[in-house]
N, C-alpha and C. Protein backbone atom coordinates (compact mmCIF):
# COMPACT_ATOMS: atom_id res chain seq x y z
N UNK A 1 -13.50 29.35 -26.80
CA UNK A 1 -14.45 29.10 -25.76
C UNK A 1 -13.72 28.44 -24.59
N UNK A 2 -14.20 29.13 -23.19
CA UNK A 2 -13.41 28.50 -22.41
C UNK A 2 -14.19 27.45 -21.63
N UNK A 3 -13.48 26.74 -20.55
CA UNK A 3 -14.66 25.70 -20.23
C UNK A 3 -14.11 26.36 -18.43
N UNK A 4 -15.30 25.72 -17.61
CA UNK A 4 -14.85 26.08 -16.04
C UNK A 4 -14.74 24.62 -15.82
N UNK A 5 -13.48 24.93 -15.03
CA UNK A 5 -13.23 23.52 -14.45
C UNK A 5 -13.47 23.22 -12.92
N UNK A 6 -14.39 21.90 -12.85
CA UNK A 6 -13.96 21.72 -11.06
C UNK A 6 -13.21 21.13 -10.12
N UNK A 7 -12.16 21.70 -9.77
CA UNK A 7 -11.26 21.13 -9.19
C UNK A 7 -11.66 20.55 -7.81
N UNK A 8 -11.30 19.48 -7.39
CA UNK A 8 -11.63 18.95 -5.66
C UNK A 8 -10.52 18.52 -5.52
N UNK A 9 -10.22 19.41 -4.42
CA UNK A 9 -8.51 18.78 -3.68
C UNK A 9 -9.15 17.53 -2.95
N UNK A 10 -8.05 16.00 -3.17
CA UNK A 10 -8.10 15.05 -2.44
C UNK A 10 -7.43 15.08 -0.88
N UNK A 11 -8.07 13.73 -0.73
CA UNK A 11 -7.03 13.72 0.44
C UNK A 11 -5.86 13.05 0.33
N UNK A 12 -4.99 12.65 1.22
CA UNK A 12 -3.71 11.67 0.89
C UNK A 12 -3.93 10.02 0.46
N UNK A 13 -5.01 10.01 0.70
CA UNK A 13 -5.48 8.81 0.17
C UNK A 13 -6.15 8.64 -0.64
N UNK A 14 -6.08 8.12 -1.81
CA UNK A 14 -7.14 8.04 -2.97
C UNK A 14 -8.16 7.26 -3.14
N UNK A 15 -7.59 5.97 -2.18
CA UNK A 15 -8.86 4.93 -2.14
C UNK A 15 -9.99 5.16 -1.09
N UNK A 16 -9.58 6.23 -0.22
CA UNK A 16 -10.47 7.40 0.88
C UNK A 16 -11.34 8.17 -0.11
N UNK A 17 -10.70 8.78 -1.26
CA UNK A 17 -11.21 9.44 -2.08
C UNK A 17 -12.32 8.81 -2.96
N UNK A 18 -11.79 7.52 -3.36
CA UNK A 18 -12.90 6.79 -4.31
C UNK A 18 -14.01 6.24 -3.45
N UNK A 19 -13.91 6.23 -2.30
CA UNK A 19 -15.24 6.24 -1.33
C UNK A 19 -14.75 4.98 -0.30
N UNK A 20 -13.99 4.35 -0.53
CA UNK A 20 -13.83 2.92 0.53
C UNK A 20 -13.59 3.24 2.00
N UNK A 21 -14.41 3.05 2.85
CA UNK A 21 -14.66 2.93 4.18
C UNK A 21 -13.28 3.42 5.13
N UNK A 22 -13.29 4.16 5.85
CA UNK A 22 -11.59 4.27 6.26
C UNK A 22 -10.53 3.26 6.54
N UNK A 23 -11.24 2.62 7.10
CA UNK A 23 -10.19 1.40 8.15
C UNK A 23 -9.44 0.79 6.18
N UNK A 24 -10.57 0.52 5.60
CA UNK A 24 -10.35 -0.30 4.03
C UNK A 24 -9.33 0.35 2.98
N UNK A 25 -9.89 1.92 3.17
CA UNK A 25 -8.73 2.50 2.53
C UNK A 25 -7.61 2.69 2.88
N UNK A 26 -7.20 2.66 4.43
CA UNK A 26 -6.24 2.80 4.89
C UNK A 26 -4.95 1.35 4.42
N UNK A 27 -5.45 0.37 4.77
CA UNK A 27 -5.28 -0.71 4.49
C UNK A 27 -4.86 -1.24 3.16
N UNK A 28 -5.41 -0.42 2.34
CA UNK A 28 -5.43 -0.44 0.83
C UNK A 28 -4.17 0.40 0.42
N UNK A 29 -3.79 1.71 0.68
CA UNK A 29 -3.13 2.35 0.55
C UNK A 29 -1.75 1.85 1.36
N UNK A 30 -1.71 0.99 2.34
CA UNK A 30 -0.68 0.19 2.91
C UNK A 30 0.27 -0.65 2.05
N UNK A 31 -1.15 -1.56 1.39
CA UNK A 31 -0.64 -2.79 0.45
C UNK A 31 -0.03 -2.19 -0.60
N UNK A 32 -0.82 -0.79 -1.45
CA UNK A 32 0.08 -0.28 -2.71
C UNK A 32 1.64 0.05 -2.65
N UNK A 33 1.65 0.70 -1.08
CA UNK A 33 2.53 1.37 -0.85
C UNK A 33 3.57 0.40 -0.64
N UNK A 34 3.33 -0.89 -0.22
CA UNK A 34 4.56 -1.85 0.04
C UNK A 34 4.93 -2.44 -1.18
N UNK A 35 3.99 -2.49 -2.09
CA UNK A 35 3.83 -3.35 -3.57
C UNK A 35 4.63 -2.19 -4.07
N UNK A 36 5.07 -1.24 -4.09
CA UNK A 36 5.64 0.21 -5.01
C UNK A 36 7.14 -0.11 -4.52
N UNK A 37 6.95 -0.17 -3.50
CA UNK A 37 8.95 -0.46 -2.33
C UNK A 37 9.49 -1.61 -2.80
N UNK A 38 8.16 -2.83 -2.90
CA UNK A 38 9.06 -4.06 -2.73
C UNK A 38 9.67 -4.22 -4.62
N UNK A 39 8.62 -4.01 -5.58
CA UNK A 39 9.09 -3.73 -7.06
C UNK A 39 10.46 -2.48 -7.23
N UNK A 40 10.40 -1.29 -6.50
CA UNK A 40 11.65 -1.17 -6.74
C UNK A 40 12.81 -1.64 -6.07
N UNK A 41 12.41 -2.21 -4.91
CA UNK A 41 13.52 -3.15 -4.22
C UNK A 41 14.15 -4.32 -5.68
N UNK A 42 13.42 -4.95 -6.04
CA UNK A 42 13.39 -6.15 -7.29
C UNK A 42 14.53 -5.45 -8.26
N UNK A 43 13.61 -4.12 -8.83
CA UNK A 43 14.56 -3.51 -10.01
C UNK A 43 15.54 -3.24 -9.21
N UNK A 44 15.98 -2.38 -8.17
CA UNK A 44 17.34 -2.24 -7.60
C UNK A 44 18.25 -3.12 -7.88
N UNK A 45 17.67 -4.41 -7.23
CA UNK A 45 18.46 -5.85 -7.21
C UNK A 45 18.95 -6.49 -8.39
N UNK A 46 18.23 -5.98 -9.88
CA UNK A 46 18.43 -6.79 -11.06
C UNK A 46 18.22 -8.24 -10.93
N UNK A 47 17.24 -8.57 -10.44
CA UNK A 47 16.93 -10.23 -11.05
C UNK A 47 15.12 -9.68 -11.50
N UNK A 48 14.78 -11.43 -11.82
CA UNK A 48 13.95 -11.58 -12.25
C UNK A 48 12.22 -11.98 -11.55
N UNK A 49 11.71 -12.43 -12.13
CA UNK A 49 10.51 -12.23 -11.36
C UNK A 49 10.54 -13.92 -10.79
N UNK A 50 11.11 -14.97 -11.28
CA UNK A 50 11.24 -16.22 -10.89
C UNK A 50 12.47 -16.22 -9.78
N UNK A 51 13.52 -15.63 -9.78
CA UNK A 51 14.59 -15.36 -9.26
C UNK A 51 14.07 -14.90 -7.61
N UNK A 52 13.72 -13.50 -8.13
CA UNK A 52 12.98 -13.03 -6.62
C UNK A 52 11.73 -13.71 -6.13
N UNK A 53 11.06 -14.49 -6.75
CA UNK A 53 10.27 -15.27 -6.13
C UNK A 53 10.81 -16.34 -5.46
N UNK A 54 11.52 -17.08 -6.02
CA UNK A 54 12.75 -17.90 -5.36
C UNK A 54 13.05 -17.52 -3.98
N UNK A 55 13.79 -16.47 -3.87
CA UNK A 55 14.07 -15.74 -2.69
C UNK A 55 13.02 -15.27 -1.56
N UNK A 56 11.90 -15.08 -2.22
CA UNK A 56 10.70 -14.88 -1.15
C UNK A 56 10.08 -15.96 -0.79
N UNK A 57 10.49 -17.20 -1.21
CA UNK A 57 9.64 -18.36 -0.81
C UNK A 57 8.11 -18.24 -1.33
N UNK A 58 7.89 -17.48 -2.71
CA UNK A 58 6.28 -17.30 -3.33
C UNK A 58 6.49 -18.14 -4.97
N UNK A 59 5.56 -18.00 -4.95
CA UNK A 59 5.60 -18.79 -6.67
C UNK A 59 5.81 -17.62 -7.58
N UNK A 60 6.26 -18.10 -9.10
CA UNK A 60 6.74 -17.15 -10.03
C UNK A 60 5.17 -16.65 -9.90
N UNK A 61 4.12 -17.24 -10.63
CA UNK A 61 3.35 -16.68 -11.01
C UNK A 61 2.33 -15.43 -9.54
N UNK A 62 2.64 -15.72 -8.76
CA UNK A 62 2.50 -14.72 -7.45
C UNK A 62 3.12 -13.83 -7.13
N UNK A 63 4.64 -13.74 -8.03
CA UNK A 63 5.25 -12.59 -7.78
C UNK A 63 4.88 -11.76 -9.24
N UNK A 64 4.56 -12.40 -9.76
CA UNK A 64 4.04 -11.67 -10.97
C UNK A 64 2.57 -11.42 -10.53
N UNK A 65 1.68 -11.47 -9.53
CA UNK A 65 0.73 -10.54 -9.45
C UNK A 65 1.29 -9.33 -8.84
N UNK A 66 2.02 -10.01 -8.04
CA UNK A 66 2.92 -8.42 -7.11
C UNK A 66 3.57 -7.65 -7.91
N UNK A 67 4.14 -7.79 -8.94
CA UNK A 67 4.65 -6.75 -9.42
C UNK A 67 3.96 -6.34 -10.44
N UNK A 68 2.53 -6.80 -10.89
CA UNK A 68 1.81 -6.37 -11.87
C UNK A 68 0.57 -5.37 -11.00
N UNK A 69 1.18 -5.10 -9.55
CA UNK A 69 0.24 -4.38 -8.88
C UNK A 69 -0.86 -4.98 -8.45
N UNK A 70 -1.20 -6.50 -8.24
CA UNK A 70 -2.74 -7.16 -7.70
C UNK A 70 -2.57 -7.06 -6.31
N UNK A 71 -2.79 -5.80 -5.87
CA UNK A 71 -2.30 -5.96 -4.52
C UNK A 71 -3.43 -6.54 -3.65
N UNK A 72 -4.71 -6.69 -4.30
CA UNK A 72 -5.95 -7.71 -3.57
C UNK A 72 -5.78 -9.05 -3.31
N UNK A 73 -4.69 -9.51 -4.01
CA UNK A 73 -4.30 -10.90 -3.76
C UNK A 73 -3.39 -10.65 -2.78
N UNK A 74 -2.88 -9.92 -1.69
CA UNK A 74 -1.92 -9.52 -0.51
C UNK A 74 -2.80 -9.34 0.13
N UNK A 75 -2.12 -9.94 1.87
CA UNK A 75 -2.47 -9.41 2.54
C UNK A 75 -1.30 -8.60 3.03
N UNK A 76 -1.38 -7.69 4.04
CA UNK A 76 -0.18 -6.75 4.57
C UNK A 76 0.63 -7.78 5.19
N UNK A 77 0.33 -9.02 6.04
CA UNK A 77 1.42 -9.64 6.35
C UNK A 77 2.12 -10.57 5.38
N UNK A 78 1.88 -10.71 4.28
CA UNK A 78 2.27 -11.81 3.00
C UNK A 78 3.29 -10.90 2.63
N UNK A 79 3.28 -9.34 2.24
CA UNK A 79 4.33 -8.15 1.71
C UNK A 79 5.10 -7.78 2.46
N UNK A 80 4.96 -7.65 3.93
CA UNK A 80 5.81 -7.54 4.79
C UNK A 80 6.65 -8.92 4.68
N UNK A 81 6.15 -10.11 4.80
CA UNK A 81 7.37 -11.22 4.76
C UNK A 81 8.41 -10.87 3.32
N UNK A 82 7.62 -10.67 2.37
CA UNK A 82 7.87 -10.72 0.90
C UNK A 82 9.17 -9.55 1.23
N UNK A 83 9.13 -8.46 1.56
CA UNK A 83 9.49 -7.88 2.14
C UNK A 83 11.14 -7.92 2.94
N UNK A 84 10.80 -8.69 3.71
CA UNK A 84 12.00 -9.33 4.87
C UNK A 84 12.18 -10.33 4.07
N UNK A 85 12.21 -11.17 3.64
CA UNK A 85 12.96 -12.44 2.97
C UNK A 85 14.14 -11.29 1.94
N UNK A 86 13.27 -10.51 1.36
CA UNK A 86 14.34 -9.70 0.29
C UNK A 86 15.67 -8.59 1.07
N UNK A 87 15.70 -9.08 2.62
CA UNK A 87 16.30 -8.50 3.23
C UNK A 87 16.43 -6.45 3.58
N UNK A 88 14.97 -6.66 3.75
CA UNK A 88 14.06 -5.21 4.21
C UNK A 88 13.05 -5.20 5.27
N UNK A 89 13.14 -4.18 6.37
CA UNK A 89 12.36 -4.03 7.23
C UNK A 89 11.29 -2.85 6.93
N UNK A 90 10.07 -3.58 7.44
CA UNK A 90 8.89 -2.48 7.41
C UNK A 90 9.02 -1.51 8.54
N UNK A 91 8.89 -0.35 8.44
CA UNK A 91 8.59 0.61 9.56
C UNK A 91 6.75 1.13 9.41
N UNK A 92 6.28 0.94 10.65
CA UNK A 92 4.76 1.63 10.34
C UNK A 92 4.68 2.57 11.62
N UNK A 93 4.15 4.15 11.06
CA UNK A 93 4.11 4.60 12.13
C UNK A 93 2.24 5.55 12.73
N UNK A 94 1.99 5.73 13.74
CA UNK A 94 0.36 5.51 13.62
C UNK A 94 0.05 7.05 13.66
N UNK A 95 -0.51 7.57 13.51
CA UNK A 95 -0.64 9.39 13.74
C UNK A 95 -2.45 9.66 14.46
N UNK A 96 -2.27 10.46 15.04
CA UNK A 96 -3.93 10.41 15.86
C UNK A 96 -4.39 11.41 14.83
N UNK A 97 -5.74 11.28 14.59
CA UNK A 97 -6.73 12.07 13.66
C UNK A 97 -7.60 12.80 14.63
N UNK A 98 -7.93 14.24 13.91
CA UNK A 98 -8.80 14.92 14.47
C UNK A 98 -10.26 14.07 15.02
N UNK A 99 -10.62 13.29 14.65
CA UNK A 99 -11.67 12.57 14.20
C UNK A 99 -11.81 11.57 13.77
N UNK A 100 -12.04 10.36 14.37
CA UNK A 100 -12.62 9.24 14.27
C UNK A 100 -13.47 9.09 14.04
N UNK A 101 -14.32 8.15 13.07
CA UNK A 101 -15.21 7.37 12.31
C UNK A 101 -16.43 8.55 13.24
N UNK A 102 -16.26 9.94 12.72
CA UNK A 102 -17.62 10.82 12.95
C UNK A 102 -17.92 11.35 14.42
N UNK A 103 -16.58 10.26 15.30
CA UNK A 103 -16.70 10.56 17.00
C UNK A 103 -16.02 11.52 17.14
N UNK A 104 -16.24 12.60 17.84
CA UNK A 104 -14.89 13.91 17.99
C UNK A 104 -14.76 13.18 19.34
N UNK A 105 -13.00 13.45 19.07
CA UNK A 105 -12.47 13.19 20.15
C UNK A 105 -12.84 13.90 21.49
N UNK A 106 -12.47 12.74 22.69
CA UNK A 106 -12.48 13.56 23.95
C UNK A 106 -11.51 14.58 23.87
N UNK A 107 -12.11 15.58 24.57
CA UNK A 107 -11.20 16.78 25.10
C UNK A 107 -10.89 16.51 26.66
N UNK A 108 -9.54 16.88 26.85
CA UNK A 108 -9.10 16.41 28.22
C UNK A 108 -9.17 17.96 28.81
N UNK A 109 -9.49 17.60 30.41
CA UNK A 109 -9.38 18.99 31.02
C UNK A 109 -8.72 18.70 31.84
């Protein structure tokens, strides 16, 4: 017996996908994305989670939310420092959308 499946292509964002407001998901998908860089920055480096906390000027037990993924306890500027102390620069770059929050853009003539 076969079953039909329904597939729904996402978008690039998943927390867009699970329904969170744009500006929120965007934002959200920021923090994972720096929390993913700055943990393999850590493993690159071979130390520890007290070690690299050391170095970021955060407490052990705060870098252990960061690398256990609590990225709700971040804000984007706390990971960006976290970030630069570990001797790494953020690049962010902005892209225009067809469509804003339901407004179609002006058309220029």
């Amino acid at each position: 017996m076969t079953k039909n499946l329904n597939v729904v292509v996402g978008s690039d964002n998943v927390f867009l996908d699970l329904g969170f407001p744009e500006a929120q998901a965007q934002n959200l998908l920021l923090r994972a994305d720096l929390v993913v860089h700055i943990r393999k920055v850590i493993d690159k480096l071979g130390i520890t989670q007290a070690e690299a906390a050391q170095r970021t000027g955060i407490t052990q037990p705060r870098m252990s939310d960061l690398i256990k993924g609590r990225t709700h306890k971040f804000t984007l500027d706390a990971l960006v420092n976290v970030a630069a102390q570990l001797g790494y620069t953020v690049k962010l770059s902005l892209k225009k959308v067809a469509c804003c929050c339901g407004i179609p853009q002006k058309k220029s003539t």
